[in-house]
PDB file of N, CA and C in Angstrom:
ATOM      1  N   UNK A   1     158.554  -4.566  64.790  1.00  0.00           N
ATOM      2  CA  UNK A   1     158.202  -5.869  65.302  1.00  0.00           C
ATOM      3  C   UNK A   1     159.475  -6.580  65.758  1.00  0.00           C
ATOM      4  N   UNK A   2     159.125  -7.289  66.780  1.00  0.00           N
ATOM      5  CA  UNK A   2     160.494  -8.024  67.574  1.00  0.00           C
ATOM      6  C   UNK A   2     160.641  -9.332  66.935  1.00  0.00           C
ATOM      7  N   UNK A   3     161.283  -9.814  65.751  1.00  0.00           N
ATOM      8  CA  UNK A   3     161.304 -11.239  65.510  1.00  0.00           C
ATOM      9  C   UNK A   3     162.327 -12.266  66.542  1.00  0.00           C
ATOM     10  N   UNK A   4     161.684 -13.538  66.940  1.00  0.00           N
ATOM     11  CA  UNK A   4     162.580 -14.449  67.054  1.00  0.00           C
ATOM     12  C   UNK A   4     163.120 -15.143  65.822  1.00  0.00           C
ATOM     13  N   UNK A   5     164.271 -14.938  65.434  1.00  0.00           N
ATOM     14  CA  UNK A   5     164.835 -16.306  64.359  1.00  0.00           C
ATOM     15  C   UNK A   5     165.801 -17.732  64.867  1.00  0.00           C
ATOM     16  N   UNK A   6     164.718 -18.898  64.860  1.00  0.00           N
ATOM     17  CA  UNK A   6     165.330 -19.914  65.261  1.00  0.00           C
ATOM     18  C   UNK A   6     166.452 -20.138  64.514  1.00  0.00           C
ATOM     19  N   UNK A   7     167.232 -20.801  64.863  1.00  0.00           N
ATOM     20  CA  UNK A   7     168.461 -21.401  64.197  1.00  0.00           C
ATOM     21  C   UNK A   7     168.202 -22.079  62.686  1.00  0.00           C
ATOM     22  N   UNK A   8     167.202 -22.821  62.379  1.00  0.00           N
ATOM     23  CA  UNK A   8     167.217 -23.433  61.505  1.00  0.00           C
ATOM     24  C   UNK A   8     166.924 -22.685  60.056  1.00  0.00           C
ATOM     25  N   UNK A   9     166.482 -21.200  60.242  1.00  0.00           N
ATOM     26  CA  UNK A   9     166.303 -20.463  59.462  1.00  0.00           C
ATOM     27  C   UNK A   9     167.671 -20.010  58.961  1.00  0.00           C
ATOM     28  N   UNK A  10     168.976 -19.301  60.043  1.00  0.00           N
ATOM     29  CA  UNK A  10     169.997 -19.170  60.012  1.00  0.00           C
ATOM     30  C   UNK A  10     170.699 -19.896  59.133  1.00  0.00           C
ATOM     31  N   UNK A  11     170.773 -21.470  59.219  1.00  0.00           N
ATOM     32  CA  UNK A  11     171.614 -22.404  58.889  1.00  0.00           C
ATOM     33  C   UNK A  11     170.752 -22.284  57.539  1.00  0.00           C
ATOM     34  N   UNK A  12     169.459 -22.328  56.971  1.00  0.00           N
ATOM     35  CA  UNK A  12     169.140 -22.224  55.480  1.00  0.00           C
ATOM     36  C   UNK A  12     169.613 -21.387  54.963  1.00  0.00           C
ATOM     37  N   UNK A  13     170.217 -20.109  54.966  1.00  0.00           N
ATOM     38  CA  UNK A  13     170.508 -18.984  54.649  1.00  0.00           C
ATOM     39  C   UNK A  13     172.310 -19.428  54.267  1.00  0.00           C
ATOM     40  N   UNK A  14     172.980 -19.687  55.246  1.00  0.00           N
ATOM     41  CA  UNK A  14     174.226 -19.974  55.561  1.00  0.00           C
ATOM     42  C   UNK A  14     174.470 -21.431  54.473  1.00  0.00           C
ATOM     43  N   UNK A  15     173.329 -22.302  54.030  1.00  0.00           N
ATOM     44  CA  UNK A  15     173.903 -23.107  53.850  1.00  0.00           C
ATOM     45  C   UNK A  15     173.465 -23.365  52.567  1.00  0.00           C
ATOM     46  N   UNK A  16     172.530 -22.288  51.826  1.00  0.00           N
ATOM     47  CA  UNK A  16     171.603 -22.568  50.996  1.00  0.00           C
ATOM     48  C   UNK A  16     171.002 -23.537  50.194  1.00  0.00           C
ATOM     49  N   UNK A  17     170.008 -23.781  51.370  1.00  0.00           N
ATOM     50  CA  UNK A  17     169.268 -24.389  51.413  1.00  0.00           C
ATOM     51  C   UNK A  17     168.173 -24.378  50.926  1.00  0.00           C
ATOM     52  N   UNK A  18     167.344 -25.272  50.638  1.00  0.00           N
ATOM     53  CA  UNK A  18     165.989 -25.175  50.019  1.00  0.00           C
ATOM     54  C   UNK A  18     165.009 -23.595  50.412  1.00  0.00           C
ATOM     55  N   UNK A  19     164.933 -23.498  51.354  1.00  0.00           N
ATOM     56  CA  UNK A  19     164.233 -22.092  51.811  1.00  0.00           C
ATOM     57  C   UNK A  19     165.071 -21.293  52.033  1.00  0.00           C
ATOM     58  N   UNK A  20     166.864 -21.138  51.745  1.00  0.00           N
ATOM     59  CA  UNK A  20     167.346 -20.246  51.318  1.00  0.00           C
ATOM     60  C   UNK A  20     167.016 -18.921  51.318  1.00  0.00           C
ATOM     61  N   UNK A  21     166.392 -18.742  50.277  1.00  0.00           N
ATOM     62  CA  UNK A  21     165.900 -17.296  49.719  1.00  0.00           C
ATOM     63  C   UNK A  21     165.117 -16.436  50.500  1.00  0.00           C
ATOM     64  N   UNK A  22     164.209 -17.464  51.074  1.00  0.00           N
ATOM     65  CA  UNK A  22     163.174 -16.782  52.308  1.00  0.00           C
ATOM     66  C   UNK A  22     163.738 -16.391  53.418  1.00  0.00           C
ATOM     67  N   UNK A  23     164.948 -17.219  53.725  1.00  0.00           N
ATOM     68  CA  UNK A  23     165.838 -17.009  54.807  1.00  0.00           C
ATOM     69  C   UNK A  23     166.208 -15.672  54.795  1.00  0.00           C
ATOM     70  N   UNK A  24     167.349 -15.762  53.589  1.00  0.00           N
ATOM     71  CA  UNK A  24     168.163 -14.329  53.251  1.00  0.00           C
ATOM     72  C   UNK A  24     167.418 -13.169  53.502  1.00  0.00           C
ATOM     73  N   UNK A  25     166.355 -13.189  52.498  1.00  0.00           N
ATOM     74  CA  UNK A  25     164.850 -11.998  52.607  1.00  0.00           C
ATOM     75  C   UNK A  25     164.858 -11.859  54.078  1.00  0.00           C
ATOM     76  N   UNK A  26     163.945 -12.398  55.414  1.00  0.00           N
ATOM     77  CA  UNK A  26     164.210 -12.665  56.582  1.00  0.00           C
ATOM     78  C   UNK A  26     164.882 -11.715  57.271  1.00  0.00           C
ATOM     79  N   UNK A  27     166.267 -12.531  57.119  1.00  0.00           N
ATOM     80  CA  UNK A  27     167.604 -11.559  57.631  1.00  0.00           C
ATOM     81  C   UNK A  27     167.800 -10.197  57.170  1.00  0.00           C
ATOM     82  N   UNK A  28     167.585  -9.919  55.826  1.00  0.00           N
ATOM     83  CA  UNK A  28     168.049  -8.725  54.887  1.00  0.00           C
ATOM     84  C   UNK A  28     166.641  -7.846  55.975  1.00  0.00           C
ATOM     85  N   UNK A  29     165.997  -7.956  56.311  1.00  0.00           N
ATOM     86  CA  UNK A  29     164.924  -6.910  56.817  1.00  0.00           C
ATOM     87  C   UNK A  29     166.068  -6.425  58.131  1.00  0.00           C
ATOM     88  N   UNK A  30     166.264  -7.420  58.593  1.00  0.00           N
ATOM     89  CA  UNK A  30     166.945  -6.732  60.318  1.00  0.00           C
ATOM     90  C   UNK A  30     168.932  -5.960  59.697  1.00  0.00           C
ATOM     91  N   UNK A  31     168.947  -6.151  58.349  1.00  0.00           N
ATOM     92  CA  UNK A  31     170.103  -5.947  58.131  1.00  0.00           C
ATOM     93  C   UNK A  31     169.585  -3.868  57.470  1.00  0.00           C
ATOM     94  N   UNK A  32     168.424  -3.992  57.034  1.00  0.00           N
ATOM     95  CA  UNK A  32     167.955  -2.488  56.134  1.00  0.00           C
ATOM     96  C   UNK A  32     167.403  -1.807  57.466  1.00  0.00           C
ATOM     97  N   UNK A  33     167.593  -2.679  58.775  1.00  0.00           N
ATOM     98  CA  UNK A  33     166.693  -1.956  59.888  1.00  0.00           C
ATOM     99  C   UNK A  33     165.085  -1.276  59.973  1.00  0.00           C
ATOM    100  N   UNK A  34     164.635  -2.773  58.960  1.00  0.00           N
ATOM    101  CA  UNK A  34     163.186  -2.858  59.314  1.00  0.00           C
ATOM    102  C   UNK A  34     162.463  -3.270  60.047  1.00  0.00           C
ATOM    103  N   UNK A  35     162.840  -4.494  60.564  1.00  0.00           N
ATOM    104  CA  UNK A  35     162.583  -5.146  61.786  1.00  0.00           C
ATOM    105  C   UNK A  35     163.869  -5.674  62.956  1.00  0.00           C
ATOM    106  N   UNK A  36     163.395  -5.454  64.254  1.00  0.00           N
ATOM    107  CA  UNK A  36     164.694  -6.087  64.995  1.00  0.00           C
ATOM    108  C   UNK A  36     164.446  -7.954  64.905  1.00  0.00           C
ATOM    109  N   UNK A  37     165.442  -8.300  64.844  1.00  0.00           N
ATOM    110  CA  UNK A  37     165.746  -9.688  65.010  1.00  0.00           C
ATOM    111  C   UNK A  37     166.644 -10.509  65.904  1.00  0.00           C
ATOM    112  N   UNK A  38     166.334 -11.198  66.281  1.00  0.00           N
ATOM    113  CA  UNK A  38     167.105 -12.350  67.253  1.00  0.00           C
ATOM    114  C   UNK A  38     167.104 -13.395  67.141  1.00  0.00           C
ATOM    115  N   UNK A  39     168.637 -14.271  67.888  1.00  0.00           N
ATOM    116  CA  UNK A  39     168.647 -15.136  67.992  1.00  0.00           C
ATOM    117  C   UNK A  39     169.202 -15.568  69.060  1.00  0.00           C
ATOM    118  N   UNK A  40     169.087 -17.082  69.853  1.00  0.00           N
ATOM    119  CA  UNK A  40     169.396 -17.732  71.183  1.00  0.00           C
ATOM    120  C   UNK A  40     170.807 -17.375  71.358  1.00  0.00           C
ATOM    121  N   UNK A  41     171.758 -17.372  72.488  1.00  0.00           N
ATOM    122  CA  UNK A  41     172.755 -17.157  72.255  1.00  0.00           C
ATOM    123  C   UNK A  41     173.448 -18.314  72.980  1.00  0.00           C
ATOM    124  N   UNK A  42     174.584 -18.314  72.473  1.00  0.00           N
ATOM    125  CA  UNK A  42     175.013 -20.110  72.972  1.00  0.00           C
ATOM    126  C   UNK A  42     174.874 -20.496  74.322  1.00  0.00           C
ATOM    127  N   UNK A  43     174.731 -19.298  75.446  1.00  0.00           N
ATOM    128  CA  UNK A  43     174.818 -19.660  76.722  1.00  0.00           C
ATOM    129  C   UNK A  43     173.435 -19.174  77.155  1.00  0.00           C
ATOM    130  N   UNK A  44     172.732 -19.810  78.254  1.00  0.00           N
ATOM    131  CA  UNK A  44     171.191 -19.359  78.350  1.00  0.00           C
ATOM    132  C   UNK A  44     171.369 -19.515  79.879  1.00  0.00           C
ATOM    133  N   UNK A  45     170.768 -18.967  80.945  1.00  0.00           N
ATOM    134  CA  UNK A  45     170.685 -19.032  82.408  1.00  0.00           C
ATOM    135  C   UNK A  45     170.587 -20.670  82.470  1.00  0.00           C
ATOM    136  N   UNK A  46     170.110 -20.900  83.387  1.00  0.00           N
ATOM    137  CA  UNK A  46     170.132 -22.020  84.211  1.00  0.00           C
ATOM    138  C   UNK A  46     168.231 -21.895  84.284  1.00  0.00           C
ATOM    139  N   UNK A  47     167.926 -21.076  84.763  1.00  0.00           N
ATOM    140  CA  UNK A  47     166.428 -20.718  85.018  1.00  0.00           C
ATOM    141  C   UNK A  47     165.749 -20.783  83.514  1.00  0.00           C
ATOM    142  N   UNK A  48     166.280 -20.357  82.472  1.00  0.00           N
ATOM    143  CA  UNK A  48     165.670 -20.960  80.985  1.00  0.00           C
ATOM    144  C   UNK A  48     165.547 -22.120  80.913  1.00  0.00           C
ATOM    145  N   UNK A  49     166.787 -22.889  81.585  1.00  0.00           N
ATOM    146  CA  UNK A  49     166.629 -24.248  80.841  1.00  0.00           C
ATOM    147  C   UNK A  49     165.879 -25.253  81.933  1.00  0.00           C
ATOM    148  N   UNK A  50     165.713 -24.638  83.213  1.00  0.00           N
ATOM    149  CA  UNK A  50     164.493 -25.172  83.975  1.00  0.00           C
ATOM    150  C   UNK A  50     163.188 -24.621  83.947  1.00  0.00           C
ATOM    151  N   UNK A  51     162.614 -23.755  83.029  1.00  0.00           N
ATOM    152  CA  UNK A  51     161.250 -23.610  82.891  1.00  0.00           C
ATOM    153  C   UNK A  51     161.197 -23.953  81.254  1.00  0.00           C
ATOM    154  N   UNK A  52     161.990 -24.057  80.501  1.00  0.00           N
ATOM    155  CA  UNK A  52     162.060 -25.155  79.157  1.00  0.00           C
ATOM    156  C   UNK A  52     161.578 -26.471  79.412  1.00  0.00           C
ATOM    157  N   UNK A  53     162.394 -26.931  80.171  1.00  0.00           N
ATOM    158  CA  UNK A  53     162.159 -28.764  80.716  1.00  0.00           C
ATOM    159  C   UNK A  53     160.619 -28.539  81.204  1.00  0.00           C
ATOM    160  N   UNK A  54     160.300 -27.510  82.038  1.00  0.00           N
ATOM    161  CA  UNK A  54     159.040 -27.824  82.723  1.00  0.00           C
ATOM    162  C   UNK A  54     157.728 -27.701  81.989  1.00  0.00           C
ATOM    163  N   UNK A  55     158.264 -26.748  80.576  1.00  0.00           N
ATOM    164  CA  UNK A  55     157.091 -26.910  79.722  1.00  0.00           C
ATOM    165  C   UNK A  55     156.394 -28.224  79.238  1.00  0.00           C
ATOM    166  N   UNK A  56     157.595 -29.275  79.257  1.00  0.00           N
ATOM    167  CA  UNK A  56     156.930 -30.740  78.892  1.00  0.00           C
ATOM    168  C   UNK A  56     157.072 -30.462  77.238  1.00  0.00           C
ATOM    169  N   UNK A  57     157.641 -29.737  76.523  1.00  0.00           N
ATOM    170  CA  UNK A  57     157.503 -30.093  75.188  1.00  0.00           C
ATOM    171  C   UNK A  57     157.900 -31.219  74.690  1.00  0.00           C
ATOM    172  N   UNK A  58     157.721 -31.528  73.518  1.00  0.00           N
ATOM    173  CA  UNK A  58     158.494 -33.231  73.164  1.00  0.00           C
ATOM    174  C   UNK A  58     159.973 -32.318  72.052  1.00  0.00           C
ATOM    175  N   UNK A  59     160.151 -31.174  72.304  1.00  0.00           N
ATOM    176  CA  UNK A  59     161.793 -30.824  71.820  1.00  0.00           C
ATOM    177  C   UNK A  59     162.227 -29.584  72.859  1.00  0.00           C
ATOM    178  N   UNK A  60     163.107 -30.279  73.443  1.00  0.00           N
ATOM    179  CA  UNK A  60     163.516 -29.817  74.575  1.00  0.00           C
ATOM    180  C   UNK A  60     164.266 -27.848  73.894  1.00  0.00           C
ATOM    181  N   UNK A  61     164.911 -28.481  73.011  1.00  0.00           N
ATOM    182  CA  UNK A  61     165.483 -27.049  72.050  1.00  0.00           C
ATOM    183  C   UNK A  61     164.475 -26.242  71.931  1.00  0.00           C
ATOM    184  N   UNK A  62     163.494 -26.579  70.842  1.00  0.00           N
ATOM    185  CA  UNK A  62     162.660 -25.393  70.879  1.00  0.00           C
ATOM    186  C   UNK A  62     161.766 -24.607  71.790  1.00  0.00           C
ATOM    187  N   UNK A  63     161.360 -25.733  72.851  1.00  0.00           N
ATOM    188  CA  UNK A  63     160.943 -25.208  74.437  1.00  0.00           C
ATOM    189  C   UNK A  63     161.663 -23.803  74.982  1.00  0.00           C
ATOM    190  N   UNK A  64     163.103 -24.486  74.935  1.00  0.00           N
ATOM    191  CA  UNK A  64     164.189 -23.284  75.725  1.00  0.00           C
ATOM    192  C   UNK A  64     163.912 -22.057  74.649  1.00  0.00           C
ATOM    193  N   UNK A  65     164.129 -22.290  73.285  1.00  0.00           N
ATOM    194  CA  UNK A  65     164.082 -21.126  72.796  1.00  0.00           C
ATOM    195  C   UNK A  65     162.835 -20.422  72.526  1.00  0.00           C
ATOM    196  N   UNK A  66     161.656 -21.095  73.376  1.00  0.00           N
ATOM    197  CA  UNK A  66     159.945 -20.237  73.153  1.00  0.00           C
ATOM    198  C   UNK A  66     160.594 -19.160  74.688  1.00  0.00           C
ATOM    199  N   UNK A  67     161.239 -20.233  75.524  1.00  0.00           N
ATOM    200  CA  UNK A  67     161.488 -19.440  76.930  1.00  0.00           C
ATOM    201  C   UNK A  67     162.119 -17.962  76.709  1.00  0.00           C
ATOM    202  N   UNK A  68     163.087 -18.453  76.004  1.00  0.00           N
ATOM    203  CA  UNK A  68     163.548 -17.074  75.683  1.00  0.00           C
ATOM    204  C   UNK A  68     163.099 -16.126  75.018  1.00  0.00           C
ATOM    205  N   UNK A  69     162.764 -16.437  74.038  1.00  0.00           N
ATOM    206  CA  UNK A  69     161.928 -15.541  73.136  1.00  0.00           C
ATOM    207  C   UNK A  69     160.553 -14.574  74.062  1.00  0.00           C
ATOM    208  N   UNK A  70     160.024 -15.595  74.617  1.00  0.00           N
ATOM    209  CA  UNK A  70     158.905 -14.843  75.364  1.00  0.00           C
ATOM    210  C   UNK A  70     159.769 -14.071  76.431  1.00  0.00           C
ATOM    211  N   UNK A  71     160.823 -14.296  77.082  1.00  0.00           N
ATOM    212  CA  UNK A  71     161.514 -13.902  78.211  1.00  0.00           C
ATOM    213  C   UNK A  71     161.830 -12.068  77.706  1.00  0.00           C
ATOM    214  N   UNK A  72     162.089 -12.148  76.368  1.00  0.00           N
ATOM    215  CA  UNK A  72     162.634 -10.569  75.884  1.00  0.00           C
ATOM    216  C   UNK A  72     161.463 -10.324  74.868  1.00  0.00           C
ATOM    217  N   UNK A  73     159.953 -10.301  75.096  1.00  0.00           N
ATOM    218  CA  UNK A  73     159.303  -9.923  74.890  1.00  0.00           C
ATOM    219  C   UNK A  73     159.110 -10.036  73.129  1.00  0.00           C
ATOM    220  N   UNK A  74     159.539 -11.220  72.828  1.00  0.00           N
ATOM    221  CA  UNK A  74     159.452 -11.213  71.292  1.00  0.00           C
ATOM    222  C   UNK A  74     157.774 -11.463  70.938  1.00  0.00           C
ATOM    223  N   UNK A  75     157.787 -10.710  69.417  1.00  0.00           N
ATOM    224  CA  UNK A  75     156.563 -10.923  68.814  1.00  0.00           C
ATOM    225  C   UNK A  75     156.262 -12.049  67.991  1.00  0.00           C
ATOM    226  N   UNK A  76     157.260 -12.550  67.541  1.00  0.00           N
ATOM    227  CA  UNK A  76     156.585 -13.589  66.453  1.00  0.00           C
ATOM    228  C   UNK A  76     157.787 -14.503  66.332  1.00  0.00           C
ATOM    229  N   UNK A  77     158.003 -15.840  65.862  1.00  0.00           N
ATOM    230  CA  UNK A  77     159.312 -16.902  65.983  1.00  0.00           C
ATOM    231  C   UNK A  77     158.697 -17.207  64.725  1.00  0.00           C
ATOM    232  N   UNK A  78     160.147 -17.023  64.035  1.00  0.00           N
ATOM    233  CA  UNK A  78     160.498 -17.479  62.514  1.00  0.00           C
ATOM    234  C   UNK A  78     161.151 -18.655  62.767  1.00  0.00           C
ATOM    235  N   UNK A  79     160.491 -20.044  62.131  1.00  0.00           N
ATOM    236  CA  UNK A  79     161.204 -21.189  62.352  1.00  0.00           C
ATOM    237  C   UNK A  79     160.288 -22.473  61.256  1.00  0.00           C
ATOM    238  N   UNK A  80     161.667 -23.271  60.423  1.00  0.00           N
ATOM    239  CA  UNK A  80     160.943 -23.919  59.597  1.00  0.00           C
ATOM    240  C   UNK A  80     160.155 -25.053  60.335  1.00  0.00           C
ATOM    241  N   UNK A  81     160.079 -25.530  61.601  1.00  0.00           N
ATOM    242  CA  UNK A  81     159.455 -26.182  62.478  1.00  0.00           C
ATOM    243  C   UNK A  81     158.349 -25.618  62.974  1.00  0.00           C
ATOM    244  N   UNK A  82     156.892 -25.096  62.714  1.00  0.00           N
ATOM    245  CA  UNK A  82     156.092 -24.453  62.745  1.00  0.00           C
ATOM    246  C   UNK A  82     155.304 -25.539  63.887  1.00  0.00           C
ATOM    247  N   UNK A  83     154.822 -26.426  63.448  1.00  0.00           N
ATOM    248  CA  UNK A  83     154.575 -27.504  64.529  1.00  0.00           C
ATOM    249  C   UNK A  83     155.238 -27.910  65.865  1.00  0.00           C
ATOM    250  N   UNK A  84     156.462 -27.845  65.618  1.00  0.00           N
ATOM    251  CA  UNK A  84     156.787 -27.937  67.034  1.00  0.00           C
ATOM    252  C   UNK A  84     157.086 -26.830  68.094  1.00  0.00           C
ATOM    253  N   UNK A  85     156.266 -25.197  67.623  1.00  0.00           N
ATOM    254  CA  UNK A  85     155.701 -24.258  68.504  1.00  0.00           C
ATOM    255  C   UNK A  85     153.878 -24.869  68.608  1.00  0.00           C
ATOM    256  N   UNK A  86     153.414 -25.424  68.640  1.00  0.00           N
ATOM    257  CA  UNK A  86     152.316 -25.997  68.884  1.00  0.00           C
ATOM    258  C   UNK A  86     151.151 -25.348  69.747  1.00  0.00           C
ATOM    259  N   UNK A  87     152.289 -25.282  71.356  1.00  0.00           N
ATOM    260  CA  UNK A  87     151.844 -24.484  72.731  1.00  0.00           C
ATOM    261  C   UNK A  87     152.064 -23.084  72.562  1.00  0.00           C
ATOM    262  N   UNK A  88     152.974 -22.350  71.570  1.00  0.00           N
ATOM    263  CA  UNK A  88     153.469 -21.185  71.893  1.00  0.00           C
ATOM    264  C   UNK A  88     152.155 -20.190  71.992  1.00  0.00           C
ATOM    265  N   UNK A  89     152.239 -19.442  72.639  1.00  0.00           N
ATOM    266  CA  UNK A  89     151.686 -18.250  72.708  1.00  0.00           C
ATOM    267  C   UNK A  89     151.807 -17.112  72.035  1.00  0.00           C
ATOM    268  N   UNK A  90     152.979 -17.416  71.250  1.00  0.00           N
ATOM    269  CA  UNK A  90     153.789 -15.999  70.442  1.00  0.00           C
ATOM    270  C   UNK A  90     153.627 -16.786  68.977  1.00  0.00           C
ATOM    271  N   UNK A  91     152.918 -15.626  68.014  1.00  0.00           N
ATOM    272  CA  UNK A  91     152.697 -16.394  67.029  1.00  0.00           C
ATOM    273  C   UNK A  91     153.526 -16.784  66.291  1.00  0.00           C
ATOM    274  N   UNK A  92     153.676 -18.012  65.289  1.00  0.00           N
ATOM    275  CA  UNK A  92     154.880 -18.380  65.018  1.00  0.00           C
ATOM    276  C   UNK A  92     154.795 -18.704  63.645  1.00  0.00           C
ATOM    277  N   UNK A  93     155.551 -18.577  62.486  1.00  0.00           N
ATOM    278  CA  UNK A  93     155.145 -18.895  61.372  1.00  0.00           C
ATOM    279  C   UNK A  93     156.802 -18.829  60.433  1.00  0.00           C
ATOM    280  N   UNK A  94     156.914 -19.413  59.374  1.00  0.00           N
ATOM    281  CA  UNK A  94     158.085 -20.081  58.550  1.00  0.00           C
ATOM    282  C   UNK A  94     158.397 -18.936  57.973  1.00  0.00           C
ATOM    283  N   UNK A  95     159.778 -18.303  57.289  1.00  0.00           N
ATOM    284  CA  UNK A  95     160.071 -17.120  56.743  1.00  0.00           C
ATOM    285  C   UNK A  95     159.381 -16.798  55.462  1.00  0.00           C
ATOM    286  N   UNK A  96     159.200 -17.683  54.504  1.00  0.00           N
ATOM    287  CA  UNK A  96     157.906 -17.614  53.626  1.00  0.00           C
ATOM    288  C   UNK A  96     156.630 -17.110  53.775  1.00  0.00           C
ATOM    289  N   UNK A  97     155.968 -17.420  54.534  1.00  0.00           N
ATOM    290  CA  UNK A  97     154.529 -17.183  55.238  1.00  0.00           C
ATOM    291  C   UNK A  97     154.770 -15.548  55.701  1.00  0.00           C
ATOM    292  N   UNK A  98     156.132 -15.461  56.575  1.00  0.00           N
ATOM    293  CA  UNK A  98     155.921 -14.353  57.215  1.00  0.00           C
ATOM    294  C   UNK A  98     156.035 -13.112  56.057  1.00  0.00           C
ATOM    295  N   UNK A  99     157.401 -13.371  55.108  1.00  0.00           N
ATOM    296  CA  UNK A  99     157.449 -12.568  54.024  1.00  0.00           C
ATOM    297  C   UNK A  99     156.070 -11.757  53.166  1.00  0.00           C
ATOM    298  N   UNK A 100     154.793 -12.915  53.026  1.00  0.00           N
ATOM    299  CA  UNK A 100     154.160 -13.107  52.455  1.00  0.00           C
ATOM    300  C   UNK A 100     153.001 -12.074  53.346  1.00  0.00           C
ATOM    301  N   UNK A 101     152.813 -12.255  54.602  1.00  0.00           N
ATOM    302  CA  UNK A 101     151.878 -11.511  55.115  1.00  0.00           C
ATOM    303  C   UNK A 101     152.695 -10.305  55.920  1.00  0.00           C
ATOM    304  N   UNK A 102     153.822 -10.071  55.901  1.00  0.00           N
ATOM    305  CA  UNK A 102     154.197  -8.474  55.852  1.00  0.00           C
ATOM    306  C   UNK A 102     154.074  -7.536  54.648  1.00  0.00           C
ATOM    307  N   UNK A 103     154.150  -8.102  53.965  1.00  0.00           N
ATOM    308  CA  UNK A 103     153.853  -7.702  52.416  1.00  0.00           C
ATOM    309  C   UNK A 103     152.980  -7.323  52.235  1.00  0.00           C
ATOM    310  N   UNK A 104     152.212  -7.818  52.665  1.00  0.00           N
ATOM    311  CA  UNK A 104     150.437  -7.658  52.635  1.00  0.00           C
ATOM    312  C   UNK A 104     150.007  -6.884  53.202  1.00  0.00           C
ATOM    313  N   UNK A 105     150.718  -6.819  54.821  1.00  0.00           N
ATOM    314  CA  UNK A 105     150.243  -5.515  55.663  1.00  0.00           C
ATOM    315  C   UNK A 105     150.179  -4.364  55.041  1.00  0.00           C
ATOM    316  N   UNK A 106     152.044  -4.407  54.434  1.00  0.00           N
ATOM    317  CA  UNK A 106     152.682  -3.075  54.033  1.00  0.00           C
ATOM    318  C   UNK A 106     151.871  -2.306  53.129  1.00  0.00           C
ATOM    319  N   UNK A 107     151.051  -3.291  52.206  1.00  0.00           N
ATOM    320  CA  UNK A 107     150.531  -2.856  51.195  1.00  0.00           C
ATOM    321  C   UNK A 107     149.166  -2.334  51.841  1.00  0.00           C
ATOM    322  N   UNK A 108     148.804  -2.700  52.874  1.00  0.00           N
ATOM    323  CA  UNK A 108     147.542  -1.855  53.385  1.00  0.00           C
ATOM    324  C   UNK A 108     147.302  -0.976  53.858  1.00  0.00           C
ATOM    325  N   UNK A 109     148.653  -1.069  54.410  1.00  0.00           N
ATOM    326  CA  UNK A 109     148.643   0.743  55.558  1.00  0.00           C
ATOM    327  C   UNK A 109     149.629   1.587  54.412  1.00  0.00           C
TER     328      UNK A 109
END
């Protein structure tokens, strides 16, 4: 599975933070090469950040980074801002949640 990891997951991990742990877990999957993971990279086209703006979101940040994410074909955006993917199309859910229902898969197949 292709994860997006927003920044704010990053910085819990880095800064340990309340969701910390879920973070680390998270990361530690793309580190054992269970899942690939990503993140925005400081510089983005010009064409991201004009079909970001044109989405009309009310956070211009997480707009650009649905752009991207969908742009490299990601499956799912890990981000403690779950609400403000609202519009996304790519399902999106908090590193907790996601932990919680990979787990679940794993245990089925």
């Amino acid at each position: 599975m292709r994860l997006f990891i927003d920044t704010n997951i990053v910085l819990d991990f880095l800064m340990n933070r309340e969701n910390g742990k879920a973070a680390r877990d998270v990361l530690k999957l793309a580190e054992d090469n269970l899942e690939y993971e990503c993140v925005t990279a400081s510089t983005v086209t010009e064409e991201n950040i004009r079909m970001a703006f044109m989405l009309g979101w009310d956070d211009t940040e997480d707009a650009l980074q649905y752009v991207v994410a969908k742009a490299n074909s990601i499956d799912m955006i890990i981000t403690n801002n779950v609400n403000d993917y609202i519009l996304s199309d790519i399902p999106v859910m908090n590193a907790a949640e996601f932990l919680v229902r990979r787990n679940i898969k794993n245990q089925i197949t």
